[in-house]
PDB file of N, CA and C in Angstrom:
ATOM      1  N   UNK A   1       0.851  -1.194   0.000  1.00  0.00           N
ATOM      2  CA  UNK A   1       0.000   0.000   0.000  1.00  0.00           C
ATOM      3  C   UNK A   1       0.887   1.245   0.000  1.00  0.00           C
ATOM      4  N   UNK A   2       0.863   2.419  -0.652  1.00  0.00           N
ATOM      5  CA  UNK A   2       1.502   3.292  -0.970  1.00  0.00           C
ATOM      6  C   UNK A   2       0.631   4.833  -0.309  1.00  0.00           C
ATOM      7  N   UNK A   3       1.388   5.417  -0.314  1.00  0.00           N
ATOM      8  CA  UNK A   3       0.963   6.850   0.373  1.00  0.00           C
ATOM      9  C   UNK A   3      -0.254   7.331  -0.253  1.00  0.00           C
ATOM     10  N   UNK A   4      -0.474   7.203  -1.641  1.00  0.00           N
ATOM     11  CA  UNK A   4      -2.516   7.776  -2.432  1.00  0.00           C
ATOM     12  C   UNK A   4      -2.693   6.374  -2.578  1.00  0.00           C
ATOM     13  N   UNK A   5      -2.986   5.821  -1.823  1.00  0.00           N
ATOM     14  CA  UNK A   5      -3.880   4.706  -2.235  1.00  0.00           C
ATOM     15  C   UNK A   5      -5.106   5.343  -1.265  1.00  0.00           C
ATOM     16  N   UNK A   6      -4.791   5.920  -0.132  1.00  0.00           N
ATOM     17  CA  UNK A   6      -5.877   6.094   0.430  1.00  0.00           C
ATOM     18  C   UNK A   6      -7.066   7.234  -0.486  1.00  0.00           C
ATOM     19  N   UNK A   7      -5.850   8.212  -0.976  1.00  0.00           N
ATOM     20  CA  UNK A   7      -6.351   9.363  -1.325  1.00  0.00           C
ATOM     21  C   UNK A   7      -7.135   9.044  -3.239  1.00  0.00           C
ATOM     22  N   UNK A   8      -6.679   7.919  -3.895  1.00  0.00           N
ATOM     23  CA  UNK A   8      -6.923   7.364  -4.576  1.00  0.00           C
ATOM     24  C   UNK A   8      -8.601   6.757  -4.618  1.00  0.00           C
ATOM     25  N   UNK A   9      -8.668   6.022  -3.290  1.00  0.00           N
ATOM     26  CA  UNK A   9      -9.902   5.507  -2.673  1.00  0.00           C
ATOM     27  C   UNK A   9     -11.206   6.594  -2.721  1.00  0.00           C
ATOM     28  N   UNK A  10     -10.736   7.832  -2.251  1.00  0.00           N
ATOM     29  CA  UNK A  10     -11.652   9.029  -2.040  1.00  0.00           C
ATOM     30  C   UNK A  10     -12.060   9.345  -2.955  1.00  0.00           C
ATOM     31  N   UNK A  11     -11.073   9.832  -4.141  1.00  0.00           N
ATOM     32  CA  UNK A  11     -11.168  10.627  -5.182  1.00  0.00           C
ATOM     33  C   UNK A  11     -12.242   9.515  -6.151  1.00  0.00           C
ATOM     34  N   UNK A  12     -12.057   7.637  -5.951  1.00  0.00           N
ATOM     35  CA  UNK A  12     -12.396   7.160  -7.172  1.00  0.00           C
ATOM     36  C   UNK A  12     -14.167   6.990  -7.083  1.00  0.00           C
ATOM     37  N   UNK A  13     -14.821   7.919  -5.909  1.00  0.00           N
ATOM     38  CA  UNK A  13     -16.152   8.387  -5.523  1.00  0.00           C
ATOM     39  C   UNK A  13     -16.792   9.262  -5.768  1.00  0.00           C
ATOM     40  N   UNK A  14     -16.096  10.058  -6.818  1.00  0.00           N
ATOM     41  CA  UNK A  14     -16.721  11.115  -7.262  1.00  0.00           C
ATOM     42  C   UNK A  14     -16.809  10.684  -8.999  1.00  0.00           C
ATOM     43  N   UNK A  15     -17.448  11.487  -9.134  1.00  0.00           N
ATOM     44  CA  UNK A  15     -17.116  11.368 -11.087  1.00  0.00           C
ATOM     45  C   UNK A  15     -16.263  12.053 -11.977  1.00  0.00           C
ATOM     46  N   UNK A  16     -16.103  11.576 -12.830  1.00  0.00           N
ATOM     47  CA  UNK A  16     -14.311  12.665 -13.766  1.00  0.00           C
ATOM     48  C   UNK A  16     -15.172  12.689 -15.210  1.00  0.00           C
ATOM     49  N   UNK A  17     -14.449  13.678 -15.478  1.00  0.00           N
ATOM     50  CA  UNK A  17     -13.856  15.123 -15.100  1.00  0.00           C
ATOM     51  C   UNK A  17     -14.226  15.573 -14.094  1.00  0.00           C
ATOM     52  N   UNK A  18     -13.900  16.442 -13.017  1.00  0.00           N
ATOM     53  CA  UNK A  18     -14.193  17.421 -12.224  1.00  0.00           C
ATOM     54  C   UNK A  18     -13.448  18.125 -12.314  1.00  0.00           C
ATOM     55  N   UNK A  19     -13.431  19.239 -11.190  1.00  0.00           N
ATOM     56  CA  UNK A  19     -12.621  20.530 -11.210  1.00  0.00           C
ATOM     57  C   UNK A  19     -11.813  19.919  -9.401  1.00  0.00           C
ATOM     58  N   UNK A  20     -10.390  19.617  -9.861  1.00  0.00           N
ATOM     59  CA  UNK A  20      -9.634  19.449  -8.538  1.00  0.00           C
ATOM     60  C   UNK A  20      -9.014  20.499  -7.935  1.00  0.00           C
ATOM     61  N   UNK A  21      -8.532  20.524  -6.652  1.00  0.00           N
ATOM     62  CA  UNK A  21      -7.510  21.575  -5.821  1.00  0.00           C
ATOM     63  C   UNK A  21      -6.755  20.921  -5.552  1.00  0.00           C
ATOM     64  N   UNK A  22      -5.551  21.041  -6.159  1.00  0.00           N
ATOM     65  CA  UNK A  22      -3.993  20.516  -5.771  1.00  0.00           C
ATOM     66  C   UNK A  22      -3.483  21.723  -4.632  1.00  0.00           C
ATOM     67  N   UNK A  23      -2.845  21.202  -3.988  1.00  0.00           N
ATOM     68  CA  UNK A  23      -2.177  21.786  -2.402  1.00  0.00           C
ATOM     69  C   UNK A  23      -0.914  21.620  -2.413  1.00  0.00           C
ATOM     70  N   UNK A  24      -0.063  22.451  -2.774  1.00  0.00           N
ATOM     71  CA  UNK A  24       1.308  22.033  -1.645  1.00  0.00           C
ATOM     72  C   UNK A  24       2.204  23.937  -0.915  1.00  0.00           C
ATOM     73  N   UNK A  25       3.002  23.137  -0.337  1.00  0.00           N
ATOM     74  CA  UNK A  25       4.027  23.965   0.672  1.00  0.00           C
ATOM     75  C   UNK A  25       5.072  23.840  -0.198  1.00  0.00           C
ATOM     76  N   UNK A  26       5.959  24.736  -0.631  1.00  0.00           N
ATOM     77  CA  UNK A  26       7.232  24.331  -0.745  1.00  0.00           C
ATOM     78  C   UNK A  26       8.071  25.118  -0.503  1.00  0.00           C
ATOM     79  N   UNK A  27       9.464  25.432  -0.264  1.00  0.00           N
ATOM     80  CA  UNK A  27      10.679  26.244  -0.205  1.00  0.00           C
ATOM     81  C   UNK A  27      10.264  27.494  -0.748  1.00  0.00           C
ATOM     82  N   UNK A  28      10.436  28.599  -0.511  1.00  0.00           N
ATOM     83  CA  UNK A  28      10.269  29.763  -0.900  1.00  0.00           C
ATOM     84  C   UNK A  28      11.744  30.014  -2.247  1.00  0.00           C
ATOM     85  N   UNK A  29      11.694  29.250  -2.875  1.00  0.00           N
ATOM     86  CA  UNK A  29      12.700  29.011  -3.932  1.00  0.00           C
ATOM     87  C   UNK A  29      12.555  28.974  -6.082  1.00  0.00           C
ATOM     88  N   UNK A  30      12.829  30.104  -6.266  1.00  0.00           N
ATOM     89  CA  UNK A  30      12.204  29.941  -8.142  1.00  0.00           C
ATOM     90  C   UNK A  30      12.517  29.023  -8.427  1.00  0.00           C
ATOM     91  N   UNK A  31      13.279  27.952  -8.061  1.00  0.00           N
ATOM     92  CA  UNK A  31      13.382  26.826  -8.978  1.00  0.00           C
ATOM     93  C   UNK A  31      12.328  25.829  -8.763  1.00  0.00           C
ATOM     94  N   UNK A  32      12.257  25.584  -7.461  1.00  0.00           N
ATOM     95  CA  UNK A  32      11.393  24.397  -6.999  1.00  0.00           C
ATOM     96  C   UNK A  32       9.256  25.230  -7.502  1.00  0.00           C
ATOM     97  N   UNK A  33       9.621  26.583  -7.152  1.00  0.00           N
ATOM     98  CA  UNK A  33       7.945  27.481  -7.914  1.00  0.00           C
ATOM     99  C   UNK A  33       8.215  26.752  -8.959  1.00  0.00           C
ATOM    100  N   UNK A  34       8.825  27.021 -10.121  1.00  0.00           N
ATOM    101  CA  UNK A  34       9.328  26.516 -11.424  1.00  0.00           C
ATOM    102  C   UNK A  34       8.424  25.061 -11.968  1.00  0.00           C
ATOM    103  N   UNK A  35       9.422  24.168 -10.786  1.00  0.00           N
ATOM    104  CA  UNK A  35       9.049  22.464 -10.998  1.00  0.00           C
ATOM    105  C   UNK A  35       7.582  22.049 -10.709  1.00  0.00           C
ATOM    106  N   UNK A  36       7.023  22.832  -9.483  1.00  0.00           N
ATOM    107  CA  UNK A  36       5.813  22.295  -9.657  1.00  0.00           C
ATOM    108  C   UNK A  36       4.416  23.077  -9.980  1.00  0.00           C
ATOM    109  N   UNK A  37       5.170  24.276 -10.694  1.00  0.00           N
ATOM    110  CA  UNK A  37       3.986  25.063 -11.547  1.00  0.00           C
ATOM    111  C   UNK A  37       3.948  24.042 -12.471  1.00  0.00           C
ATOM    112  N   UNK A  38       5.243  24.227 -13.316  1.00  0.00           N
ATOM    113  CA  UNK A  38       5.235  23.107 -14.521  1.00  0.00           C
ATOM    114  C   UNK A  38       4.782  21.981 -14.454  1.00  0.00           C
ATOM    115  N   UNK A  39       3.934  21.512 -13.445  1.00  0.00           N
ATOM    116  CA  UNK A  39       3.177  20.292 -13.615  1.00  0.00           C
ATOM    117  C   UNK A  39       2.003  20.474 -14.139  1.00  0.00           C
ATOM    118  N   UNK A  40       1.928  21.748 -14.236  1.00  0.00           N
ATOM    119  CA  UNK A  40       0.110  22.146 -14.537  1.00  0.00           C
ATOM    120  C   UNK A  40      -0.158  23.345 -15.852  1.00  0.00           C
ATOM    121  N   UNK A  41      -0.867  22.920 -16.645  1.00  0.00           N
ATOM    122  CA  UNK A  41      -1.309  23.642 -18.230  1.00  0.00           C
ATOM    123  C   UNK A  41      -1.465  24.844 -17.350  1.00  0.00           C
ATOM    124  N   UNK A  42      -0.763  26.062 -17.756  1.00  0.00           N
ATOM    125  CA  UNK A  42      -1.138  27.649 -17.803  1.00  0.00           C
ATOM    126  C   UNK A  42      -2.219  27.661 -18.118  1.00  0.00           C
ATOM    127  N   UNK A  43      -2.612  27.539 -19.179  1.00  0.00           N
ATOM    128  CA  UNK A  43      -3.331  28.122 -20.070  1.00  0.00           C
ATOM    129  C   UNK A  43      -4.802  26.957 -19.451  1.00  0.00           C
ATOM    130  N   UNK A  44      -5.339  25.931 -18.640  1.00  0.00           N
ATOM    131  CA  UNK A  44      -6.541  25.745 -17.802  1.00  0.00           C
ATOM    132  C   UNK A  44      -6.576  25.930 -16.584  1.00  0.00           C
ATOM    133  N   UNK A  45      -4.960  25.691 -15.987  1.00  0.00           N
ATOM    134  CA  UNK A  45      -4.950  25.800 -14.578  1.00  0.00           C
ATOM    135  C   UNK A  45      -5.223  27.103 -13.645  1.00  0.00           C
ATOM    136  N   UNK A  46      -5.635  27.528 -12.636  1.00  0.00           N
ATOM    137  CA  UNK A  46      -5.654  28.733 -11.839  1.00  0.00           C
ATOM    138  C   UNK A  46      -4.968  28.439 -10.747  1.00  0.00           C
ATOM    139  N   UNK A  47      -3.934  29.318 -10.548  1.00  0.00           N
ATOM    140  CA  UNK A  47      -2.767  28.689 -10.166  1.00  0.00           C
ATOM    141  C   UNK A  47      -2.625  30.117  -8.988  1.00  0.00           C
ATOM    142  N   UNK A  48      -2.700  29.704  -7.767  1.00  0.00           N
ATOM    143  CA  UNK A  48      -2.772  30.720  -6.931  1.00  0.00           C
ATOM    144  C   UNK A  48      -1.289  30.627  -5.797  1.00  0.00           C
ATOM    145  N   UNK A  49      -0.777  31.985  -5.242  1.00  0.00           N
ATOM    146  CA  UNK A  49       0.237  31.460  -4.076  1.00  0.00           C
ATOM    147  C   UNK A  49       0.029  32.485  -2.645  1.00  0.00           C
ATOM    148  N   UNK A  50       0.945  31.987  -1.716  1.00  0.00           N
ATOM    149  CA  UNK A  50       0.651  32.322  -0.529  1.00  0.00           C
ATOM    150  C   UNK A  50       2.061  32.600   0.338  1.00  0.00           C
ATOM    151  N   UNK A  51       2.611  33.287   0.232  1.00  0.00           N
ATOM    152  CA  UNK A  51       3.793  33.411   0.994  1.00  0.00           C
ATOM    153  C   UNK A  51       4.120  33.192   2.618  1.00  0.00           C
ATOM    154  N   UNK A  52       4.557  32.622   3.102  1.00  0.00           N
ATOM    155  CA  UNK A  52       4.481  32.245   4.307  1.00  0.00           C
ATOM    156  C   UNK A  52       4.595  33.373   5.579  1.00  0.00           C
ATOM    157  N   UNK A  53       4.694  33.184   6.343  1.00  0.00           N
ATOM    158  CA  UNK A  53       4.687  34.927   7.338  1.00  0.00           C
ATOM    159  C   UNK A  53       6.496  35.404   7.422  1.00  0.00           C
ATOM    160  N   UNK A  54       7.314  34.062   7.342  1.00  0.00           N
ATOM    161  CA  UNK A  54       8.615  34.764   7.095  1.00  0.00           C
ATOM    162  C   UNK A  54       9.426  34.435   6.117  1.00  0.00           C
ATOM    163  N   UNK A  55       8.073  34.397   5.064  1.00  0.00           N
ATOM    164  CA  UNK A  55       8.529  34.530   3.630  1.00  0.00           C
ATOM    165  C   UNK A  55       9.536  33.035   3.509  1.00  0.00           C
ATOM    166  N   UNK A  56       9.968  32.019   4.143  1.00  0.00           N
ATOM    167  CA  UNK A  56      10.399  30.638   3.936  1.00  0.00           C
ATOM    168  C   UNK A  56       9.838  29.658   3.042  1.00  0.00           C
ATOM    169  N   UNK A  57       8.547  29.929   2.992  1.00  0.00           N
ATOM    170  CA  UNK A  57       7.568  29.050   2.031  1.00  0.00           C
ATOM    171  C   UNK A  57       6.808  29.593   1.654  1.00  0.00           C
ATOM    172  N   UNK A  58       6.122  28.920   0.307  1.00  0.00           N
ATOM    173  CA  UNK A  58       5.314  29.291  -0.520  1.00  0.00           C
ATOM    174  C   UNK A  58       3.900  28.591  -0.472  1.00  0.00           C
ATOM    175  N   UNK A  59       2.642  28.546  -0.060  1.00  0.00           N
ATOM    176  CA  UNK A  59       1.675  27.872  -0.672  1.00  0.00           C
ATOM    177  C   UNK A  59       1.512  27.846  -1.890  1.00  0.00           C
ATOM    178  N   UNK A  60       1.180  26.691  -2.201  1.00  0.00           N
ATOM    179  CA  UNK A  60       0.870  26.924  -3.962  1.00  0.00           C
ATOM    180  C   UNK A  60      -0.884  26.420  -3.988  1.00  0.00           C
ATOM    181  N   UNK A  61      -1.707  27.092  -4.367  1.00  0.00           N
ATOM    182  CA  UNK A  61      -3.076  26.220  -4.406  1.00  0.00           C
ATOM    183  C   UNK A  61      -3.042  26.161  -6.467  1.00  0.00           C
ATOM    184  N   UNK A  62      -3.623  24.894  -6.663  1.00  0.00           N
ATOM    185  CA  UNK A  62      -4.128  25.457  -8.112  1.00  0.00           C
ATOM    186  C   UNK A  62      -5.772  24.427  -8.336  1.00  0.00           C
ATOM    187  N   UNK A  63      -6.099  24.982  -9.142  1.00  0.00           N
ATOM    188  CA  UNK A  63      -7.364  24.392  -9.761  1.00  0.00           C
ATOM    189  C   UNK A  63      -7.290  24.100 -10.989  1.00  0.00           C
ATOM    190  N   UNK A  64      -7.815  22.812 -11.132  1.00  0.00           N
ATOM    191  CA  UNK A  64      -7.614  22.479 -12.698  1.00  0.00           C
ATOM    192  C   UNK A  64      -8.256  21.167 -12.851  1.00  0.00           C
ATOM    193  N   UNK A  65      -9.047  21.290 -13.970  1.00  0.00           N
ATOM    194  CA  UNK A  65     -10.194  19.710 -14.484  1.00  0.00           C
ATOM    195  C   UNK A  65      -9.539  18.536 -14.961  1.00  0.00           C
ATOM    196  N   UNK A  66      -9.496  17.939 -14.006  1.00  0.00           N
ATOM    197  CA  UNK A  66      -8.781  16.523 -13.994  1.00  0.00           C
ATOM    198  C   UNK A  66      -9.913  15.487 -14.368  1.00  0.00           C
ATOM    199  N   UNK A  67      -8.877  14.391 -15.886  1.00  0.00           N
ATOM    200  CA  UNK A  67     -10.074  13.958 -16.387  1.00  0.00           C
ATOM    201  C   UNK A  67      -9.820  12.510 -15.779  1.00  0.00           C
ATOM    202  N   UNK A  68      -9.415  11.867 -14.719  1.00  0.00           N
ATOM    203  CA  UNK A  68      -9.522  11.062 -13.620  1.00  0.00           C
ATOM    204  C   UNK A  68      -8.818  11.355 -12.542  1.00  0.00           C
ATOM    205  N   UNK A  69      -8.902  10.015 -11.753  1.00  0.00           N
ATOM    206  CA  UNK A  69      -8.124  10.064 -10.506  1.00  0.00           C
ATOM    207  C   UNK A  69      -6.876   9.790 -10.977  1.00  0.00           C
ATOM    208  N   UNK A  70      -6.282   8.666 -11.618  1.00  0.00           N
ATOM    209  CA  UNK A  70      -5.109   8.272 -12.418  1.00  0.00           C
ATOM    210  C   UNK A  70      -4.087   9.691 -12.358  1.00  0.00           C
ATOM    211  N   UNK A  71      -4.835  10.545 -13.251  1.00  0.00           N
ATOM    212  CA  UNK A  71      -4.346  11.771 -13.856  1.00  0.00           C
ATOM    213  C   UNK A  71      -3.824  13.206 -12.627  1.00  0.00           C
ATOM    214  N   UNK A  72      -4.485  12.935 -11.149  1.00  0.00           N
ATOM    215  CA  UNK A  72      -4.464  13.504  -9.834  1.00  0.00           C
ATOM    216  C   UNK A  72      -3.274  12.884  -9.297  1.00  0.00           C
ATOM    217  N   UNK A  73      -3.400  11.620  -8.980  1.00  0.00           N
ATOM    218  CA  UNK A  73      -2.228  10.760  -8.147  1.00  0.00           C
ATOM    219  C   UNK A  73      -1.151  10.747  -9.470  1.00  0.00           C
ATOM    220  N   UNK A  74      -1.088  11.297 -10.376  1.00  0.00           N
ATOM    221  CA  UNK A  74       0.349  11.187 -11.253  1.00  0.00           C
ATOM    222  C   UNK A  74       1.301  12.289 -11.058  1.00  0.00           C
ATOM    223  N   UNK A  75       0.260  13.401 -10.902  1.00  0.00           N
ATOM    224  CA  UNK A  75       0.815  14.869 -10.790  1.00  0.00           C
ATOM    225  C   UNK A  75       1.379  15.195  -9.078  1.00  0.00           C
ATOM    226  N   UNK A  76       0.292  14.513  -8.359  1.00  0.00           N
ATOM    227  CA  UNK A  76       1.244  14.562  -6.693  1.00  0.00           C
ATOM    228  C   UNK A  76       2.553  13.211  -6.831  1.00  0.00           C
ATOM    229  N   UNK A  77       2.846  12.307  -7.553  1.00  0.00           N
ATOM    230  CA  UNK A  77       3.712  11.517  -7.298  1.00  0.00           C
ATOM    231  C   UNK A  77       4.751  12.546  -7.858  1.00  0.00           C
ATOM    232  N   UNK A  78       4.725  13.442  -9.376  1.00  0.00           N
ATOM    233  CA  UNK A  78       5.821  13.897 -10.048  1.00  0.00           C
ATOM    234  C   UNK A  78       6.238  14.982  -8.845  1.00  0.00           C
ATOM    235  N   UNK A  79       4.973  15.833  -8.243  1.00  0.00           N
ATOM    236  CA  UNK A  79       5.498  16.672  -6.655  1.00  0.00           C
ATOM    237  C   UNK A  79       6.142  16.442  -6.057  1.00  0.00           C
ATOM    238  N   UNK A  80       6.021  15.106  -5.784  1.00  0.00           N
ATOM    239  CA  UNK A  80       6.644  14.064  -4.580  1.00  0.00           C
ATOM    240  C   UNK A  80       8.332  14.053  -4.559  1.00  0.00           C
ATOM    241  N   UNK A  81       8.592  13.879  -6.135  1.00  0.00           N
ATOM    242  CA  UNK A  81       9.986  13.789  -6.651  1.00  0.00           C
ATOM    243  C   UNK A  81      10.489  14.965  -6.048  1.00  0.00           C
ATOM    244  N   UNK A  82      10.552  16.440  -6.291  1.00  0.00           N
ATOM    245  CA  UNK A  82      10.953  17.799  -6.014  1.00  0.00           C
ATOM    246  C   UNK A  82      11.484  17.416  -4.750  1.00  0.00           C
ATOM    247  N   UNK A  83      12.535  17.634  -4.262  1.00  0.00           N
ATOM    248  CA  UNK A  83      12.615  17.843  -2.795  1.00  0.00           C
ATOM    249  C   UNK A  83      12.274  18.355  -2.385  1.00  0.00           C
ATOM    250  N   UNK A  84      11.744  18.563  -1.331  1.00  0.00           N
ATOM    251  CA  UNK A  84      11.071  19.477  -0.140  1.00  0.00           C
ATOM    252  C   UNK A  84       9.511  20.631  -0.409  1.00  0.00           C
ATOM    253  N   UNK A  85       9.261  19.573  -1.052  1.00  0.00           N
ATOM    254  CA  UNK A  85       8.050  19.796  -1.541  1.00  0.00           C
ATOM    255  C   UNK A  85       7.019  19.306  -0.876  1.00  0.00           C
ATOM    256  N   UNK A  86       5.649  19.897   0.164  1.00  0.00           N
ATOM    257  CA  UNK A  86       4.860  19.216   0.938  1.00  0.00           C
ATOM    258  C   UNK A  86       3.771  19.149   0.338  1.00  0.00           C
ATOM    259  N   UNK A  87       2.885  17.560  -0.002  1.00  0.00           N
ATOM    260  CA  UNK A  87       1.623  17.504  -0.663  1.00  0.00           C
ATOM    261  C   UNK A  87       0.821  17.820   0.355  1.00  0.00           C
ATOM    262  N   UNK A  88      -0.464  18.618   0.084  1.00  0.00           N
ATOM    263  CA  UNK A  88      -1.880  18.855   0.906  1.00  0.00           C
ATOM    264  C   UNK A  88      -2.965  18.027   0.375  1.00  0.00           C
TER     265      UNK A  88
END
């Protein structure tokens, strides 16, 4: 059993397409913003951030129509890779 299997379970209860919210924390760093913007189409995603109170980290929220669960748990595993990158 692997870390989204649970989150896998949840998601495979709804119906797809929907409109998802991807979550993470990461380093207050352009490269690592960089790696896991680039997981997500500009041009559907709404891609929001949040600076932390001493500016160390970044929230990243984005929204974007994911046409399964498959397609959700692929994009937090490629997150996963980034170092110091926290999934929500």
């Amino acid at each position: 059993m692997n870390v989204f299997d649970k989150l896998k379970a949840q998601l495979e209860l709804l119906e797809w397409p929907n409109l998802y919210l991807y979550k993470f924390i990461i380093p207050n760093e352009n490269e690592k913003l960089a790696q896991v913007t680039a997981l997500f189409d500009y041009e559907t995603a709404e891609i929001s951030y949040q600076q932390s109170g001493k500016g160390n980290y970044v929230s990243i929220s984005v929204k974007e129509v994911a046409v399964s669960v498959d397609q959700i748990i692929e994009k937090y595993q490629k997150a996963s890779e980034i170092k110091g990158v926290i999934s929500l």
